[in-house]
Protein backbone atom coordinates (compact mmCIF):
# COMPACT_ATOMS: atom_id res chain seq x y z
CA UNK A 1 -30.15 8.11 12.85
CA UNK A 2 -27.54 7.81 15.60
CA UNK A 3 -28.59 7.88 18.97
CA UNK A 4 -26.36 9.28 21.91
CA UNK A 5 -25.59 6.70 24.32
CA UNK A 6 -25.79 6.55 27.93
CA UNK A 7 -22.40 5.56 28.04
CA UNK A 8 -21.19 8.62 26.23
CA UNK A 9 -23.17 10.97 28.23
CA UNK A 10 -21.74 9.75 31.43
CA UNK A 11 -18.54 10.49 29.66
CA UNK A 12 -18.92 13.90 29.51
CA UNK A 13 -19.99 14.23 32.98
CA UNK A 14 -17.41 12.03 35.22
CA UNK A 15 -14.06 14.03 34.69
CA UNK A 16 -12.42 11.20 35.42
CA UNK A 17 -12.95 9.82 32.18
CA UNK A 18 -11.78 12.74 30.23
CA UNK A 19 -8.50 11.29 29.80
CA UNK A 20 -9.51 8.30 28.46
CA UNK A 21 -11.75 9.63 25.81
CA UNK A 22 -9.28 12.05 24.99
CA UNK A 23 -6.50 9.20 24.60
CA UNK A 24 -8.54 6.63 22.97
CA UNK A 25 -11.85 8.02 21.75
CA UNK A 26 -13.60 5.70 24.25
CA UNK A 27 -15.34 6.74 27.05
CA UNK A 28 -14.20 5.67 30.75
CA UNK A 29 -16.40 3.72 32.75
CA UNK A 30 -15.41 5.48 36.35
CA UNK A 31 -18.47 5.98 38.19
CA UNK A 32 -20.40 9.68 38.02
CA UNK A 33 -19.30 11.57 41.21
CA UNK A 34 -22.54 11.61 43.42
CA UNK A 35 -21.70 15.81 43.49
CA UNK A 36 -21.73 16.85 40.53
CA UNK A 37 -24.46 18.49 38.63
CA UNK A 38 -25.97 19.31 36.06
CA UNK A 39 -24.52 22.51 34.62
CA UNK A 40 -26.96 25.47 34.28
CA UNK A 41 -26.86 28.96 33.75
CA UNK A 42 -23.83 31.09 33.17
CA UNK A 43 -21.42 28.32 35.20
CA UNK A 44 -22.65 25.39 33.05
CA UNK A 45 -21.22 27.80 30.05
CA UNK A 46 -18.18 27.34 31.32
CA UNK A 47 -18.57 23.43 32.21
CA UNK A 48 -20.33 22.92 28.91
CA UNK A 49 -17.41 24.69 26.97
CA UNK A 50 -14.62 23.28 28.62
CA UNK A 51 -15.63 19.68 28.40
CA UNK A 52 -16.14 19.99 24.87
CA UNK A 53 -12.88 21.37 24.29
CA UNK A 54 -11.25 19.19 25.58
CA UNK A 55 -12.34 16.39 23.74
CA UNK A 56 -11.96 17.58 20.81
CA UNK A 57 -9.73 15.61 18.41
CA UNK A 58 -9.46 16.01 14.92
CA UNK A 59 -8.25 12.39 14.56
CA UNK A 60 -12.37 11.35 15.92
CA UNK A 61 -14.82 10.61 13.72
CA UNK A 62 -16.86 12.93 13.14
CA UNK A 63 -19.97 11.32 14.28
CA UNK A 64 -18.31 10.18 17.47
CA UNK A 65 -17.89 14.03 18.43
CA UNK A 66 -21.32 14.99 17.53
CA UNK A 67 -23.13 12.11 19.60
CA UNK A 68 -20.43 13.51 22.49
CA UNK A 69 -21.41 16.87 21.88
CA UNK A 70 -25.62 16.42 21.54
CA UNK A 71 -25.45 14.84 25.05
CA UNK A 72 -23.48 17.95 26.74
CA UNK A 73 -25.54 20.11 25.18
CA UNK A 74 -28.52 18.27 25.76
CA UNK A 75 -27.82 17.51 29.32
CA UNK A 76 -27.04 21.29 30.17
CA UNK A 77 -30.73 22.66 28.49
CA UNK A 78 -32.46 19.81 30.42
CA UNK A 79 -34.18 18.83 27.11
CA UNK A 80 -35.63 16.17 25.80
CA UNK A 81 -33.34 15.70 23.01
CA UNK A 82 -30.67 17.67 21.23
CA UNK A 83 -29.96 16.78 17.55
CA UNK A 84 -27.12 17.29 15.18
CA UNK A 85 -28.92 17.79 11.07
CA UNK A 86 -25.83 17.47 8.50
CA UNK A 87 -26.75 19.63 5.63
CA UNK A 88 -25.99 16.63 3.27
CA UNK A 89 -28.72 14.30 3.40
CA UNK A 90 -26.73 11.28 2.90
CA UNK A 91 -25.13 11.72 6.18
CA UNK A 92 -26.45 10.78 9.18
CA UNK A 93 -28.93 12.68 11.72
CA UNK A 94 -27.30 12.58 15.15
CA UNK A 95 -29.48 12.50 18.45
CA UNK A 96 -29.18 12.96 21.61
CA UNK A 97 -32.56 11.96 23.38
CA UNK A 98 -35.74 10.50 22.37
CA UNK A 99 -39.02 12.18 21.38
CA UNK A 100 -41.90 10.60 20.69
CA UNK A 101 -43.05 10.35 16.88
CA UNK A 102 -39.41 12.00 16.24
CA UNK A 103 -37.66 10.47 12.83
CA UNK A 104 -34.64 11.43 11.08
CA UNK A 105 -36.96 13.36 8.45
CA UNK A 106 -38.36 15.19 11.18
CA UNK A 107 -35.44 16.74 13.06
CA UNK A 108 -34.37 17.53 9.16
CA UNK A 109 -37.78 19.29 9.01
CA UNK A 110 -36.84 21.20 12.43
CA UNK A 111 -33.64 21.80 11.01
CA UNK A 112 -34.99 23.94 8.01
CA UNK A 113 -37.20 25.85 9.88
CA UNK A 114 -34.41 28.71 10.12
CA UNK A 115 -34.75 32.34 9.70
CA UNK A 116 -32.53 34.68 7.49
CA UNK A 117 -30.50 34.96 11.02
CA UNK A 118 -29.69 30.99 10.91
CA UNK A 119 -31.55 31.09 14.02
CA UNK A 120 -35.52 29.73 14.54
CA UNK A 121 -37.37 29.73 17.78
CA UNK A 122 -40.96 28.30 18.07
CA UNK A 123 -41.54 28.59 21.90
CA UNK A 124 -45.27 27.32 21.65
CA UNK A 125 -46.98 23.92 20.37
CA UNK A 126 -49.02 25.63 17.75
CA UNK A 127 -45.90 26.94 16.26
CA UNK A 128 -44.23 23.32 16.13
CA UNK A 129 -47.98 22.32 14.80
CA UNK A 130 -46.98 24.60 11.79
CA UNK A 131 -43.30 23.04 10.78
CA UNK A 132 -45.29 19.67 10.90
CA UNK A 133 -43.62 18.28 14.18
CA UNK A 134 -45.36 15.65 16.02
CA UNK A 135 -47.56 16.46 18.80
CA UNK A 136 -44.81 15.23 21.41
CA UNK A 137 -42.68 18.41 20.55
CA UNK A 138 -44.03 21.28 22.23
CA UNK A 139 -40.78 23.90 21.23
CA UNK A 140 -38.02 23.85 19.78
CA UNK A 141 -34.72 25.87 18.68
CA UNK A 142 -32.49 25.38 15.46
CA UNK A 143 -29.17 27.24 14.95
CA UNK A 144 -27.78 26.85 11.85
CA UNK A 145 -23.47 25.84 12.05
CA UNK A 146 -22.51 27.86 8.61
CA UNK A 147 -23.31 25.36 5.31
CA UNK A 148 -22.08 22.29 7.88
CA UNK A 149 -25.55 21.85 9.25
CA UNK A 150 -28.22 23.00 12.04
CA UNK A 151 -28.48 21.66 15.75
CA UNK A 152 -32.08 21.33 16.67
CA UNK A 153 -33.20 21.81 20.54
CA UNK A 154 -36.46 20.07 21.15
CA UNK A 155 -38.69 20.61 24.34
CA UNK A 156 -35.65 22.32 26.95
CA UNK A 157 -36.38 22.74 30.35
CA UNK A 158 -40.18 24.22 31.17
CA UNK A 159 -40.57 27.13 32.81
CA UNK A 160 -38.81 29.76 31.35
CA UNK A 161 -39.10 30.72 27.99
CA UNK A 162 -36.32 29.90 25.04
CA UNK A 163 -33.79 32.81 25.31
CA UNK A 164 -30.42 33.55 24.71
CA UNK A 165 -28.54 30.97 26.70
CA UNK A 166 -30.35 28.31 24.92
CA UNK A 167 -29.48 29.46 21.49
CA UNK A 168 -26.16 31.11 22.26
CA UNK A 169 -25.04 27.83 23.69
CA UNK A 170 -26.53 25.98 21.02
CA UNK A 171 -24.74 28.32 18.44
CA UNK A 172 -21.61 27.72 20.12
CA UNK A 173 -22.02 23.74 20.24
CA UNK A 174 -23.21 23.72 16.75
CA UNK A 175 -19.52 25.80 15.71
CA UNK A 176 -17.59 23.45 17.71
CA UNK A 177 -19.17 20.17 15.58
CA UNK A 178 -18.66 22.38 12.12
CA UNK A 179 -15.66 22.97 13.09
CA UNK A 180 -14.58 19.47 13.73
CA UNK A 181 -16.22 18.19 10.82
CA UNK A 182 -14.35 20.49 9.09
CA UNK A 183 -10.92 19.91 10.49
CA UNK A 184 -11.48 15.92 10.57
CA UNK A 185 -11.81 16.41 6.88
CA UNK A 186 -8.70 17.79 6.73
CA UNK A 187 -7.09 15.03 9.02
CA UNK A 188 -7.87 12.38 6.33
CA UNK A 189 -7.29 13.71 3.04
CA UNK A 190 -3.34 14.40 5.13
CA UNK A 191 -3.59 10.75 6.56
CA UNK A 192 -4.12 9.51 3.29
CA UNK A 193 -1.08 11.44 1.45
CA UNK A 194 0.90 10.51 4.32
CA UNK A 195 0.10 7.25 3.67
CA UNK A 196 0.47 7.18 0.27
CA UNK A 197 4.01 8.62 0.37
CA UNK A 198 5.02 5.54 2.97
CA UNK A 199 3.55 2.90 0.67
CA UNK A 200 5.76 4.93 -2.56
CA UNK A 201 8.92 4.93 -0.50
CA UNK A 202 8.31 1.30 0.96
CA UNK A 203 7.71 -0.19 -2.99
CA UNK A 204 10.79 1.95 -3.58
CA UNK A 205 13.12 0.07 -1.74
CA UNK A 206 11.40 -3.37 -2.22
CA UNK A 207 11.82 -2.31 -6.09
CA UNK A 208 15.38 -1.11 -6.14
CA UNK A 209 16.60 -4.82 -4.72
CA UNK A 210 13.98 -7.18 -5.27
CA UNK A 211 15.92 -9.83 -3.31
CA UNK A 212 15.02 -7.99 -0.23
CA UNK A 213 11.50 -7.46 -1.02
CA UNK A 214 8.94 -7.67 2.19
CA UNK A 215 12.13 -7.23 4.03
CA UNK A 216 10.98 -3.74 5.41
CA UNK A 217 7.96 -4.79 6.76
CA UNK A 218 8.62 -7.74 8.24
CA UNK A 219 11.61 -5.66 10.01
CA UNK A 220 8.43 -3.30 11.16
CA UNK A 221 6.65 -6.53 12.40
CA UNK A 222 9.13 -7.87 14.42
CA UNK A 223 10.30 -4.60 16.04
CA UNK A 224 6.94 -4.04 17.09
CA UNK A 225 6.04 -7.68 18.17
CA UNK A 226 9.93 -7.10 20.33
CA UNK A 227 8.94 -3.61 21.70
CA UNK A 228 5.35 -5.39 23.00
CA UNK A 229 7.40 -8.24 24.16
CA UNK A 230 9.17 -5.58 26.44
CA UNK A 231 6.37 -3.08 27.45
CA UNK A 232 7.02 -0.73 25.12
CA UNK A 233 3.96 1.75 24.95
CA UNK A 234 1.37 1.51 22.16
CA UNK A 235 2.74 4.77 20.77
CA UNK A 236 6.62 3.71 20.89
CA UNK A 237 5.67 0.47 18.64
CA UNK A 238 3.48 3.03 16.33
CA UNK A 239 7.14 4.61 15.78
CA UNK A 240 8.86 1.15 15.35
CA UNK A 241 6.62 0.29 12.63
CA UNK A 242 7.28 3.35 10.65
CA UNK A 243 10.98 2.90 10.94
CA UNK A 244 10.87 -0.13 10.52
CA UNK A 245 9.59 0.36 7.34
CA UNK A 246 11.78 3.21 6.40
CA UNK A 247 15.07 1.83 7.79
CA UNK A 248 16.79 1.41 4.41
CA UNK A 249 15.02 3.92 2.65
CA UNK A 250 18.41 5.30 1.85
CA UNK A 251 19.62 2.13 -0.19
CA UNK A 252 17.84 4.17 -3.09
CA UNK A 253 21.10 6.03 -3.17
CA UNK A 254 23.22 3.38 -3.71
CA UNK A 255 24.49 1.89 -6.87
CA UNK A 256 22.73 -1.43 -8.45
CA UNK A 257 26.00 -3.36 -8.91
CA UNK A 258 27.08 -2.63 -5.00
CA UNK A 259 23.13 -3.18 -3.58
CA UNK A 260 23.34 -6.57 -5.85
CA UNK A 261 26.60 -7.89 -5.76
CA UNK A 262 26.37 -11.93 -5.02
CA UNK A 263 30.43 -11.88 -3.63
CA UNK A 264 32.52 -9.97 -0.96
CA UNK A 265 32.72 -6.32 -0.68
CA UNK A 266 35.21 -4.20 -1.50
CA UNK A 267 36.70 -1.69 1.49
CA UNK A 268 34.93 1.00 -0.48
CA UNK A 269 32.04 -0.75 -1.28
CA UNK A 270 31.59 -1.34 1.85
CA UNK A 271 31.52 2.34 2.90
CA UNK A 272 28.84 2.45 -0.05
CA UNK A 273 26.80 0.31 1.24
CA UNK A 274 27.41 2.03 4.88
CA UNK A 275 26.03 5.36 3.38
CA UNK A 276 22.24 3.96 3.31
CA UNK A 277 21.57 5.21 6.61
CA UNK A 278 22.65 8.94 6.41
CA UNK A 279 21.11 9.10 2.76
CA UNK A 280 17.98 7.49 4.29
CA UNK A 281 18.14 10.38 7.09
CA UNK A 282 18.68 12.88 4.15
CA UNK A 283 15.35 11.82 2.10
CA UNK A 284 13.03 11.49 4.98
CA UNK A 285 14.46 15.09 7.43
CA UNK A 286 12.09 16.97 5.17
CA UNK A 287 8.78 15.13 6.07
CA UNK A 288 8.11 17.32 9.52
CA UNK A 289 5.75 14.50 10.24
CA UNK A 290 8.26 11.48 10.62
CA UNK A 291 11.20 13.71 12.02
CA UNK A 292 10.94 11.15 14.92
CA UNK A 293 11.60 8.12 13.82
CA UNK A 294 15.28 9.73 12.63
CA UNK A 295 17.69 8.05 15.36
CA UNK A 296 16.26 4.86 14.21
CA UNK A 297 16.67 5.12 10.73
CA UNK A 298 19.83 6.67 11.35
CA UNK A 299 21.54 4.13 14.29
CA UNK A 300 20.26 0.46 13.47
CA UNK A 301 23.72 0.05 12.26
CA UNK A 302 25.53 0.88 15.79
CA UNK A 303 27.18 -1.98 18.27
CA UNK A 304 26.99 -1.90 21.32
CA UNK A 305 30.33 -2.16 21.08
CA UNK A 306 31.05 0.94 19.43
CA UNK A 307 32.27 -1.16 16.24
CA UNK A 308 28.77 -0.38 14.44
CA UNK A 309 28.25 2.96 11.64
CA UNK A 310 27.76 5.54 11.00
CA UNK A 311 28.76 7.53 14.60
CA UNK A 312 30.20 4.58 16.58
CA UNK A 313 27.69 4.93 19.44
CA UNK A 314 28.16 2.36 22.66
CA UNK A 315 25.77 1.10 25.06
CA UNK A 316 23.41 3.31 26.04
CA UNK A 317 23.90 6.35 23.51
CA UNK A 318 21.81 4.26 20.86
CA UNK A 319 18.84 5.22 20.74
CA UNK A 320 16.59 2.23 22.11
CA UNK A 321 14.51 2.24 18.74
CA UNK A 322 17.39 1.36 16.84
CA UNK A 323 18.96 -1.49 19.77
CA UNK A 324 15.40 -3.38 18.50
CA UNK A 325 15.33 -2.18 15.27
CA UNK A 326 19.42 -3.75 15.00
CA UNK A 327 18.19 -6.84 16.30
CA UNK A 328 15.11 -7.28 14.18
CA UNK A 329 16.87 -6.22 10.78
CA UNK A 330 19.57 -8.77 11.77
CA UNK A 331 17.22 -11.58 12.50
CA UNK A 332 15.47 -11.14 8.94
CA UNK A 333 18.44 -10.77 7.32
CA UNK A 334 20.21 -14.06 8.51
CA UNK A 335 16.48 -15.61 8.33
CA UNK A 336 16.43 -14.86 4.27
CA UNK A 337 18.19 -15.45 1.00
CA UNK A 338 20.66 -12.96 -0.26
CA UNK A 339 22.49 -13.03 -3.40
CA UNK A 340 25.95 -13.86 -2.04
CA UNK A 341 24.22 -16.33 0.62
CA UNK A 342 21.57 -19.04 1.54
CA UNK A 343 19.18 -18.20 4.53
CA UNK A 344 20.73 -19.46 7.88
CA UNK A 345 19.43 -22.09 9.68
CA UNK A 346 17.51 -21.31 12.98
CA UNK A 347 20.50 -23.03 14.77
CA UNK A 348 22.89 -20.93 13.32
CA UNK A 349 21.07 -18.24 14.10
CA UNK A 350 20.49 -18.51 17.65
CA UNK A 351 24.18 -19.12 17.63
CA UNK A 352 25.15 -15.53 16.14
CA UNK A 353 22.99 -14.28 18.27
CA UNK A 354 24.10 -15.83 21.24
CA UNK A 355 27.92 -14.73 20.44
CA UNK A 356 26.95 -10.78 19.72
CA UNK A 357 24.59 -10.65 22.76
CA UNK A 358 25.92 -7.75 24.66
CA UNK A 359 28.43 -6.83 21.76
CA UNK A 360 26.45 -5.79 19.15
CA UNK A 361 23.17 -6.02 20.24
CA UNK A 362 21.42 -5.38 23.37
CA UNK A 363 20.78 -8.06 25.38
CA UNK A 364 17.62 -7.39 26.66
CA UNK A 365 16.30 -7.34 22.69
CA UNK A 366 17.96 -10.71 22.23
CA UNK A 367 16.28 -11.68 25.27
CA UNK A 368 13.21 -10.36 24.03
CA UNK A 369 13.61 -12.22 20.96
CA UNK A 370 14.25 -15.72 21.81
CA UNK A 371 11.19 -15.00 24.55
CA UNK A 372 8.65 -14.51 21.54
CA UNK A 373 10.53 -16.53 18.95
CA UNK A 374 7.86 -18.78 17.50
CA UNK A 375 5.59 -15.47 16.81
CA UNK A 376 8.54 -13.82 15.06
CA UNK A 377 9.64 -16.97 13.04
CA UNK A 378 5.96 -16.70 11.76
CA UNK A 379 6.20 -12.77 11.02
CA UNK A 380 5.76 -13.03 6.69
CA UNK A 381 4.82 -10.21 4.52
CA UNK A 382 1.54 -9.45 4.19
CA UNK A 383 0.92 -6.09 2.89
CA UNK A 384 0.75 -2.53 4.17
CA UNK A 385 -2.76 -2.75 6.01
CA UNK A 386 -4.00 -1.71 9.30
CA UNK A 387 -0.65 -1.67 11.03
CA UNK A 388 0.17 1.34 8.83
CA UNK A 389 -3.28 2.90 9.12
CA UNK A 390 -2.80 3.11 12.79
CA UNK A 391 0.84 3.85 13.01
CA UNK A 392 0.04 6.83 10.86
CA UNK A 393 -2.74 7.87 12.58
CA UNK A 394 -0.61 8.14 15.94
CA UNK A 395 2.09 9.91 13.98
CA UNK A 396 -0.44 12.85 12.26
CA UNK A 397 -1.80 12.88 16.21
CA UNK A 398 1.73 14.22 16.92
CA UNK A 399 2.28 17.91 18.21
């Protein structure tokens, strides 16, 4: 059994904190203005609806919405405790409230006690007596939410008896928490193909030229430890990672003997190998849900000079995704072995980077660099884990 927290319940009432649990799941911790009030009657409808709308997030848990949702609901019936009953019994009751005697099995009990309507009211304590309830519950409601589950009322506000506005509201609640059960469902089985298709295009490229392999993600890793290392929000670094990862996606396009060659290009290898970045553009402009991290994959070729491929962007017309992304693809490269080369020493690599500072890359990356150097030089591969899990959690939260 889950109980509602204090802390969540204050949530729901400060409107202050909205934001916050609407940005991070969390509820704020602003204090509860001393004039607001409990909502009642036709205008806590409104206030009841309205808060619950807007907090909800398919990308929650679905749990985390229905302890949110049993303490509005709770709150605005001025009962003793407001319970969400999943229809499968090996998920967990949610409550809202505490009742004396009350147990997981017996809010399941309350939850069953439904008439052909979906709807039971027992408005008396000989009536609770007879769905086996302990003594503490003098009357209930339950509203069934479609095959998702029932939402069980226990002892609301005395003095009137259990109407409409306890049940309609009730009924709505109990839609809103099917609904985002529903939906979150949804969310994960697409979080989980999304994922799946980064990990198959990531293995791609690590496959196609196993000299670079883990050279992707530790690309993602750096960009994102750079973007931190500048203030870039949490979100922005989310989009790093992915490109990052996806940067040279196109190289899948390009011939074995060019991708592998151990000696100097040829003028029209070279061009070959130059294509990477529009063919990467080409296989990922179909996936609506990483349209944004484009520029990057596209640009992290471009000088700042205007010297760099494939549109010969200056300055300030590349993107600033691909200015970090540049910079941490260039320090990885010149940090590893390649078939026509050993890996560069650090000295020699401060060295190139001192010399294209400004040129090529932008200095405030470099800068950004050699400020968090010793946690780059200990960036290694170590698997797609939570870093994509989270980066692809912010991208499915996208409009």
């Amino acid at each position: 059994m889950i109980m509602g927290s204090e802390v969540a319940e204050r949530a729901w009432r400060d409107d202050s904190a909205a934001g916050d649990w609407a940005r991070t799941g969390q509820p704020g911790v602003g204090p509860r203005p001393a004039d607001k009030e409990e909502p009642s009657g036709e205008e806590g409808e409104h206030v009841v609806i309205g808060r619950l709308i807007r907090r909800l997030k398919i990308s929650d848990a679905p749990a985390r919405f229905q302890t949110l949702a049993t303490n509005v609901l709770r709150a605005s019936l001025g009962a003793g405790a407001a319970a969400w009953v999943p229809a499968d019994d090996h998920e967990d009751v949610v409550v809202s409230g505490e009742i004396p005697g009350m147990s997981p099995r017996s809010y399941r009990l309350l939850g069953t006690a439904l008439g052909r309507d979906g709807v039971a009211v027992v408005d008396d304590p000989a009536g609770a007596r007879a769905v086996h309830a302990p003594e503490s519950v003098r009357r209930f409601a339950a509203v069934a939410a479609g095959s998702a589950g029932a939402l069980v009322v226990v002892n609301p506000v005395e003095g009137r008896p259990i109407g409409s506005l306890e049940v309609e509201r009730a009924q709505y609640v109990a839609s809103l928490i099917a609904t985002q059960s529903h939906n979150a469902r949804i969310y994960a089985e697409l979080k989980d193909l999304l994922f799946g298709i980064i990990r198959a295009l990531t293995a791609a490229i690590d496959a196609k030229d196993p000299y670079t392999s883990g050279h992707s993600e530790r690309v993602a890793r750096i960009a994102v430890r750079l973007a931190e290392e500048m203030g870039m929000p949490p979100q922005k670094r989310s989009d790093l990672y992915l490109a990052g990862l996806l940067h040279d996606i196109g190289k899948i396009g390009i011939d074995d003997e060019v991708l592998k060659k151990g000696g100097p290009l040829t003028p029209l290898e070279y061009r070959k190998i130059q294509a990477h970045v529009e063919i990467g553009v080409t296989i990922l402009q179909d996936l609506k849900k990483l349209r944004h991290i484009l520029p990057g994959v596209r640009h992290h070729h471009e000088s700042l000079d205007g010297s760099g491929y494939p549109d010969h962007l200056e300055g300030e017309e590349i993107p600033m995704e691909a200015r970090i992304l540049a910079v941490a693809d260039s320090f990885d490269a010149m940090s590893s072995n390649r078939p026509y080369r050993k890996r560069l020493s650090p000295m020699q690599i401060d060295e190139i980077l001192a010399k294209g500072r400004g040129v090529q890359w932008d200095p405030v990356v470099v800068d950004a660099l050699m400020s968090c150097r010793m946690d780059v030089e200990a960036i290694r591969q170590k698997g797609l884990g939570d870093s994509l899990i989270g980066a692809v959690d912010v991208t499915l939260g996208r409009r």
